[in-house]
Protein backbone atom coordinates (compact mmCIF):
# COMPACT_ATOMS: atom_id res chain seq x y z
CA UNK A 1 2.69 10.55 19.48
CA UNK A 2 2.29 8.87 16.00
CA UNK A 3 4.76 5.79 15.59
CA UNK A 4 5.96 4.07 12.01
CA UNK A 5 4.60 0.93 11.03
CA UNK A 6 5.61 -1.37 8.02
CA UNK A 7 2.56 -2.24 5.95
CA UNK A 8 2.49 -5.40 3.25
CA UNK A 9 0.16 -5.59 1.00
CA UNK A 10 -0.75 -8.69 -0.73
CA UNK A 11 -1.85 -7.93 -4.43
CA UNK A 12 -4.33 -11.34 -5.98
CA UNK A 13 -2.48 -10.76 -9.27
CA UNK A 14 0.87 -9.11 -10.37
CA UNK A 15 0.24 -5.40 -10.71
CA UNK A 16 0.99 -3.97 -14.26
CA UNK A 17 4.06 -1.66 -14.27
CA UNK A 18 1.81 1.66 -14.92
CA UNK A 19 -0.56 0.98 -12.33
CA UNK A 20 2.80 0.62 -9.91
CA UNK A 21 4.36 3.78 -11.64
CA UNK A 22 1.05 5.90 -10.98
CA UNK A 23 0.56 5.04 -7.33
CA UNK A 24 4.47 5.71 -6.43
CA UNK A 25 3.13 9.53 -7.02
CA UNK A 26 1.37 9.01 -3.65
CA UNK A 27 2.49 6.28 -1.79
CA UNK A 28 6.37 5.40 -1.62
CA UNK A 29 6.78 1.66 -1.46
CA UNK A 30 8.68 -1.08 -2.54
CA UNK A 31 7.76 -4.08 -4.85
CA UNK A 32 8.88 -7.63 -4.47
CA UNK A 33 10.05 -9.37 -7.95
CA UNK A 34 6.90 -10.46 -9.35
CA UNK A 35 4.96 -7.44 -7.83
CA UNK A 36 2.12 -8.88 -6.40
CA UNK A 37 3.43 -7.70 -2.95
CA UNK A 38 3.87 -3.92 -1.63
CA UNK A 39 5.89 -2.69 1.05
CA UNK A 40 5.71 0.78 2.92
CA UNK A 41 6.38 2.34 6.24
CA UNK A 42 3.32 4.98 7.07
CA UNK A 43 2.76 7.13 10.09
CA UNK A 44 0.03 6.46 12.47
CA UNK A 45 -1.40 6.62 15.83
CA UNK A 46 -1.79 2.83 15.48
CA UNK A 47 -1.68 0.06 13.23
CA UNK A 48 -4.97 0.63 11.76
CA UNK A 49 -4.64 3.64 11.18
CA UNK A 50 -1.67 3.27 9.65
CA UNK A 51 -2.95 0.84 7.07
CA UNK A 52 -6.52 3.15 6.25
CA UNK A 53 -3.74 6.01 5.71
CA UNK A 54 -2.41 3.84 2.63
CA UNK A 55 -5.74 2.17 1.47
CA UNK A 56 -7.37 5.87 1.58
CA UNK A 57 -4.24 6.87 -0.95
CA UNK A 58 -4.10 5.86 -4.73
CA UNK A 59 -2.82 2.45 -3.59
CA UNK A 60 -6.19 1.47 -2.68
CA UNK A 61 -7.93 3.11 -5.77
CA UNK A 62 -5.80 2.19 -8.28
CA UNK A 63 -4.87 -1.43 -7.08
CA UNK A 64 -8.31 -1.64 -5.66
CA UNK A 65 -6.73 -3.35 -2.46
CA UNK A 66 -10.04 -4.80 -0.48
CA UNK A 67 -10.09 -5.70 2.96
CA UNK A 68 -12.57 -8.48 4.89
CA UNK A 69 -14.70 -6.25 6.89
């Protein structure tokens, strides 16, 4: 059974308005004000997985969203 999760993502500077207008093409989200802060809901068997599912999208490309491994 996969369950919804909300997933924030904390930009470490304001993303440009094209780089938010190309990822919406994969990835529906919302951003806060200033946009250096992304909200989705995503589909996964767990948390994790629901947060590779959106770093494995454009999101993580473009944005180049890195984690601490």
């Amino acid at each position: 059974m996969t369950h919804q999760y909300a997933v924030e993502i904390v930009l470490t500077r304001r993303a440009a308005v094209r780089e938010l207008h190309q990822t919406r093409h994969r990835v529906t989200y919302a951003a806060n004000a200033d946009r250096s802060r992304l909200m989705t809901v995503q589909r996964g068997k767990s948390p994790g997985r629901a947060l590779e599912e959106v770093l494995a999208c454009a999101a993580g490309r473009l944005l180049q969203v890195r984690l601490p491994r």
